[in-house]
Protein backbone atom coordinates (compact mmCIF):
# COMPACT_ATOMS: atom_id res chain seq x y z
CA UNK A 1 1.53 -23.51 22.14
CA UNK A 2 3.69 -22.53 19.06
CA UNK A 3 3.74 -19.13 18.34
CA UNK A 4 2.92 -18.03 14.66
CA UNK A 5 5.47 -15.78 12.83
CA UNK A 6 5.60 -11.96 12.72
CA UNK A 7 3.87 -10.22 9.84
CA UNK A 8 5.23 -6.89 8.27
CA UNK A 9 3.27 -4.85 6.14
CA UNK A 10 4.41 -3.23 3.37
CA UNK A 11 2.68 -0.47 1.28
CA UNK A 12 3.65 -1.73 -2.50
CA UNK A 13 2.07 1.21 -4.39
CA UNK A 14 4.98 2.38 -6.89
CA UNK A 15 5.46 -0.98 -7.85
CA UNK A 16 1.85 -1.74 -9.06
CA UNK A 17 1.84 1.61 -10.46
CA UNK A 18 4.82 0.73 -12.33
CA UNK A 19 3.20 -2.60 -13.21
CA UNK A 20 0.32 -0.39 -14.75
CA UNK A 21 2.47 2.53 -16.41
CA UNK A 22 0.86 4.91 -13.96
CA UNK A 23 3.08 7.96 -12.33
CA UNK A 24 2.27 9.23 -8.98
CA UNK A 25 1.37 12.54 -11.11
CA UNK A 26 -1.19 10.81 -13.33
CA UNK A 27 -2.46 9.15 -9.84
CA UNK A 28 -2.49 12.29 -8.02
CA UNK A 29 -4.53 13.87 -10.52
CA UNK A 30 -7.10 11.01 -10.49
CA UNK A 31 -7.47 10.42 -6.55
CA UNK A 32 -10.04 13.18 -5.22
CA UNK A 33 -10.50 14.25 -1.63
CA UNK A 34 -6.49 13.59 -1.07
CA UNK A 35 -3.78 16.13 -1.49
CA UNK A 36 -1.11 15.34 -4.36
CA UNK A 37 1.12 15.58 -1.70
CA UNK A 38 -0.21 12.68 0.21
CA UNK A 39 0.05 10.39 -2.84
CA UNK A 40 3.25 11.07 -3.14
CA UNK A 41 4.14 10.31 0.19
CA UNK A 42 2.39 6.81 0.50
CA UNK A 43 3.81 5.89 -3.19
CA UNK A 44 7.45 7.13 -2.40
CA UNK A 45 6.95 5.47 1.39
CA UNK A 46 7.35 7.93 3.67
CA UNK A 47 3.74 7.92 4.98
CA UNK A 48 1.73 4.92 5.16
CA UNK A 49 -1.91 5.26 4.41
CA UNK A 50 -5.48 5.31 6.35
CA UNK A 51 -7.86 3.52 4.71
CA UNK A 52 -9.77 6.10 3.38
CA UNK A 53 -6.77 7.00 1.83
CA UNK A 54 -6.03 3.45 0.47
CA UNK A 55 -9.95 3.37 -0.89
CA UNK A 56 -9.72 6.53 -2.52
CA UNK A 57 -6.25 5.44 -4.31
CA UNK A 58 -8.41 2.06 -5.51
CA UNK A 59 -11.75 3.69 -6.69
CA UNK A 60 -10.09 6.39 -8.52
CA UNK A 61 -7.47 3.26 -10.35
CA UNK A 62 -10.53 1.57 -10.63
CA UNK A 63 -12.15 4.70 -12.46
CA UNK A 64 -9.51 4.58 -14.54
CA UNK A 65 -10.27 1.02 -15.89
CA UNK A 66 -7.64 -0.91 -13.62
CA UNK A 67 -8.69 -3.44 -11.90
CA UNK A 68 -7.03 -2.62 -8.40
CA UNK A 69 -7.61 -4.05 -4.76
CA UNK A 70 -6.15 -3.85 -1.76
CA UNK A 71 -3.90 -7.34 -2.05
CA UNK A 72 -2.36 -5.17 -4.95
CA UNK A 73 -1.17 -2.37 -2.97
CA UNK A 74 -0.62 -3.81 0.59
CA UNK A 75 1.80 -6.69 1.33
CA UNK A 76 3.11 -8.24 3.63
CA UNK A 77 5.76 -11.22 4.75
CA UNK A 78 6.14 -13.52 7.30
CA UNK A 79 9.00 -13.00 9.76
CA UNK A 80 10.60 -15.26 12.41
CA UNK A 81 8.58 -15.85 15.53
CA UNK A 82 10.65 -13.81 18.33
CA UNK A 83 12.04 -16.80 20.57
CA UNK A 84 11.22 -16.57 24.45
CA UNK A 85 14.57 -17.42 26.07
CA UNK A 86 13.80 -18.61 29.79
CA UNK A 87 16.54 -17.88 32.32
């Protein structure tokens, strides 16, 4: 059987907020039920999100009048299948 490649997931959040003209600030301030502090983390990468963090982050863009999903903030790319070497 061939094995399918990796996946790695990548939280793309500054980028589509750059894409949108949106600081973490102005995002921060919109988001409710999450601490500033936690949007700032996830945007800047040094926390990845739950999803109740992720749907919070997309209802309050989508409050906002953009039209976000998650495909817009999560990524991901394929990565070499790790090779079994028999001995």
């Amino acid at each position: 059987m061939q094995s399918l490649s990796n996946v790695k997931l990548k939280i793309a959040l500054k980028e589509y907020l750059a894409s949108l003209n949106v600081t973490p600030y102005m995002l921060g301030k919109w988001v409710t039920g999450v601490s500033p502090q936690t949007i700032f983390a996830v945007t800047n990468g040094t926390r990845k999100p739950s999803l109740d963090v992720l749907e919070a982050i997309i209802n309050a863009l989508r409050s906002k009048g953009h039209p976000a999903t998650p495909a817009d903030i999560i990524k991901y790319e394929a990565q070499a299948p790790e090779q079994d070497i028999d001995h």
